[in-house]
N, C-alpha and C. Protein backbone atom coordinates (compact mmCIF):
# COMPACT_ATOMS: atom_id res chain seq x y z
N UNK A 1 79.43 77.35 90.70
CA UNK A 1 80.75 77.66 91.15
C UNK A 1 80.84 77.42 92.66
N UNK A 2 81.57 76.81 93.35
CA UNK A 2 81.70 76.51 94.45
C UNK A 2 82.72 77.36 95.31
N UNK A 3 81.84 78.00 96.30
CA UNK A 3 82.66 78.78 96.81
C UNK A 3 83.90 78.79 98.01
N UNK A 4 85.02 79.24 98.38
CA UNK A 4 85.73 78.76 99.20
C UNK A 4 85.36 78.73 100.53
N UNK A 5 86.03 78.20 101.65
CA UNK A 5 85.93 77.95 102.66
C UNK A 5 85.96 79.32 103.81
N UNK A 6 85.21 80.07 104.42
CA UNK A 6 85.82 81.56 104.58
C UNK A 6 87.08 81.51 105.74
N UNK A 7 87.77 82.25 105.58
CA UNK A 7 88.69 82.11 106.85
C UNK A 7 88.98 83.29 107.60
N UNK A 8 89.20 83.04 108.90
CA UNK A 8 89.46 84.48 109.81
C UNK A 8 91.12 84.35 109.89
N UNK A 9 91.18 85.67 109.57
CA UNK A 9 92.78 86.21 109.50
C UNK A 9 93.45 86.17 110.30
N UNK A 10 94.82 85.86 111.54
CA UNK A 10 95.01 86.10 112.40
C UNK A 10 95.44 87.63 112.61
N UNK A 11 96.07 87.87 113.82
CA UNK A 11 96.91 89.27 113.63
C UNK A 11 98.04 89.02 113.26
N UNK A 12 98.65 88.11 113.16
CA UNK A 12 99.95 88.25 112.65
C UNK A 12 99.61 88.10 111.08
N UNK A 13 98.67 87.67 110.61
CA UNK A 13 98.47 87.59 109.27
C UNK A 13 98.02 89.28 108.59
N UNK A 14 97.43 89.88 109.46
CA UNK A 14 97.03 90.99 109.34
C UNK A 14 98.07 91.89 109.22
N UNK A 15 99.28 91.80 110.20
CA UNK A 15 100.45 92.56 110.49
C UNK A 15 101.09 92.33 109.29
N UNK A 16 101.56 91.01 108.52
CA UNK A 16 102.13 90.79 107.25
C UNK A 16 101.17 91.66 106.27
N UNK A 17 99.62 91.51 105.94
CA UNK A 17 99.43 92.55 105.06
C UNK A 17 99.70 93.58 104.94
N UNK A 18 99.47 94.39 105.88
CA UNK A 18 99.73 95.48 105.96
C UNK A 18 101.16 96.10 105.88
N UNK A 19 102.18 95.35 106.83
CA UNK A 19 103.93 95.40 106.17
C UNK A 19 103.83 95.61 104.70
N UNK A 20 103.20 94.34 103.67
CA UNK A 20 103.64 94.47 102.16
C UNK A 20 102.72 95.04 101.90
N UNK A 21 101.86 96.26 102.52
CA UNK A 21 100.85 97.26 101.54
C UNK A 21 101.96 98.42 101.78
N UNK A 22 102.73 98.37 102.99
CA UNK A 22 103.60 99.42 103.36
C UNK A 22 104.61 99.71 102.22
N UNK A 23 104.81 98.69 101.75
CA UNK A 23 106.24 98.52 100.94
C UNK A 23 105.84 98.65 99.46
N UNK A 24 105.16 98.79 99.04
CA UNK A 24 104.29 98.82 98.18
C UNK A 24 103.88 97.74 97.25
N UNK A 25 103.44 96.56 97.58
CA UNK A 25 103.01 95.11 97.09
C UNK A 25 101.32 95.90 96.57
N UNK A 26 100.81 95.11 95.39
CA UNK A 26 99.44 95.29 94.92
C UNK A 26 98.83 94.27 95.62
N UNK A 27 97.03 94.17 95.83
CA UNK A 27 96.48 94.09 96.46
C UNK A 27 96.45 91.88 95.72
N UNK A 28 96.76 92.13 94.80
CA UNK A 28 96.41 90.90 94.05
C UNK A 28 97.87 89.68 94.48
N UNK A 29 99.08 90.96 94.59
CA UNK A 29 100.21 90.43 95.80
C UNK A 29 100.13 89.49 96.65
N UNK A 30 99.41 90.44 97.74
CA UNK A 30 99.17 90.02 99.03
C UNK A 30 98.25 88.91 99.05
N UNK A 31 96.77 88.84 98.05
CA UNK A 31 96.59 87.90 98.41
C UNK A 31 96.67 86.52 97.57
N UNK A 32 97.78 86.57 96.87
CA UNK A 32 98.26 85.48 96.64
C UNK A 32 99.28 84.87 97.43
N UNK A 33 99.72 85.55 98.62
CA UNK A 33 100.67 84.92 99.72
C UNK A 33 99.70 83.77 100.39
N UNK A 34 98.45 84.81 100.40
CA UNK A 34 97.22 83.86 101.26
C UNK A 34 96.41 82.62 100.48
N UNK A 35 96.49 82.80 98.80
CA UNK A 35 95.71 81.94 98.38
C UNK A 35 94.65 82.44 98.65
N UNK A 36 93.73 83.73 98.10
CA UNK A 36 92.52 84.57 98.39
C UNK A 36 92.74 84.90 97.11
N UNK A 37 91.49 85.62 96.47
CA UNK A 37 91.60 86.44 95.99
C UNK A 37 91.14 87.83 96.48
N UNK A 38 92.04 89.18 96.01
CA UNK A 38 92.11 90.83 96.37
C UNK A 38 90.97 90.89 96.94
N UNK A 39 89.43 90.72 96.71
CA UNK A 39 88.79 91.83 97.40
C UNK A 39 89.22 91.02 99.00
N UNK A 40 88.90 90.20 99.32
CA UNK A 40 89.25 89.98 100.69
C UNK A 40 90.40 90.81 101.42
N UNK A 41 91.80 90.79 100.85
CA UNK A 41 92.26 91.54 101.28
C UNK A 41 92.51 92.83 101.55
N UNK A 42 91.05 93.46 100.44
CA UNK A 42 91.03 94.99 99.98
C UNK A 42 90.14 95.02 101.35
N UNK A 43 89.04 94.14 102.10
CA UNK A 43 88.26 94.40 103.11
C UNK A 43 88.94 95.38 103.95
N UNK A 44 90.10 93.82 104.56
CA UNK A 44 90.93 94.18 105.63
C UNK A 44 91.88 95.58 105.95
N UNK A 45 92.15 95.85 105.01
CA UNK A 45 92.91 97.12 104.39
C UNK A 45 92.00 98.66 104.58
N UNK A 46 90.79 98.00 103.59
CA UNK A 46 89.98 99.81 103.92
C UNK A 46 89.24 99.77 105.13
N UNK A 47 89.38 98.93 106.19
CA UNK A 47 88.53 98.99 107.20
C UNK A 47 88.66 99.92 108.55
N UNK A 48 90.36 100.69 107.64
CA UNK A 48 91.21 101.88 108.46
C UNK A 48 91.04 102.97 107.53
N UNK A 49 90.41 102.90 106.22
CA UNK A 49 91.00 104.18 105.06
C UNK A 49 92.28 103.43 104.70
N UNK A 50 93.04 102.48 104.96
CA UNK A 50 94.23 102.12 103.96
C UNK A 50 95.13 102.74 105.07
N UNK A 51 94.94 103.30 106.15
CA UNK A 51 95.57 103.43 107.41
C UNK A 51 95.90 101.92 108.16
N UNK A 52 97.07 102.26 108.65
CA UNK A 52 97.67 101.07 109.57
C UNK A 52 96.59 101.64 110.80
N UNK A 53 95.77 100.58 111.86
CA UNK A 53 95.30 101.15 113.33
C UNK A 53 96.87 100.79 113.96
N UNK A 54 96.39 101.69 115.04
CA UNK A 54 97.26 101.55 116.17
C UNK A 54 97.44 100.46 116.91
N UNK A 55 98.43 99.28 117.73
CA UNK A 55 98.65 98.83 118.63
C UNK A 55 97.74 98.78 119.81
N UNK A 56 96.49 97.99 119.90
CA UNK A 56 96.24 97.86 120.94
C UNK A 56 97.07 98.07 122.10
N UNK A 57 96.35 98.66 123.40
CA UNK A 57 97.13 97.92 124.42
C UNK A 57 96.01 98.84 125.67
N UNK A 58 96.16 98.04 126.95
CA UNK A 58 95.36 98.84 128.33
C UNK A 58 95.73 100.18 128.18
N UNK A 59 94.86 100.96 129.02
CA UNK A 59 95.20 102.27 129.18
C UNK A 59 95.84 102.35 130.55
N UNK A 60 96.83 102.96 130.81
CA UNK A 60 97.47 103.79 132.24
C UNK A 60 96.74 103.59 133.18
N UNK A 61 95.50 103.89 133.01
CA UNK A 61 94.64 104.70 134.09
C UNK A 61 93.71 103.20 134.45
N UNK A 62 93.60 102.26 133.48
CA UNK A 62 92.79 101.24 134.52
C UNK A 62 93.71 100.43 135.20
């Protein structure tokens, strides 16, 4: 079986998963937007608990 090519997600690709996990899309959903199959996108997902992270950004203070 030949396996696929691996690919790194961008953030905006990341930001779309997570939107349609918000809304309630199944995991098999999402990654058929990508042409993946689920566990890949199940990675990205529990790598918060299924929590959205927060917005990067600098802190104030540096």
């Amino acid at each position: 079986m030949k396996q696929r090519p691996r690919i790194y997600y961008t953030e905006s690709q990341k930001y779309l998963m997570w939107d349609r996990w918000k809304k309630g899309d199944s995991l098999h959903q999402i990654a058929q937007l990508f042409d993946r199959h689920h566990p890949s996108i199940h990675r990205i997902l529990s790598e918060t608990g299924g929590i959205r992270p927060t917005q990067r950004r600098r802190s104030k203070l540096a």
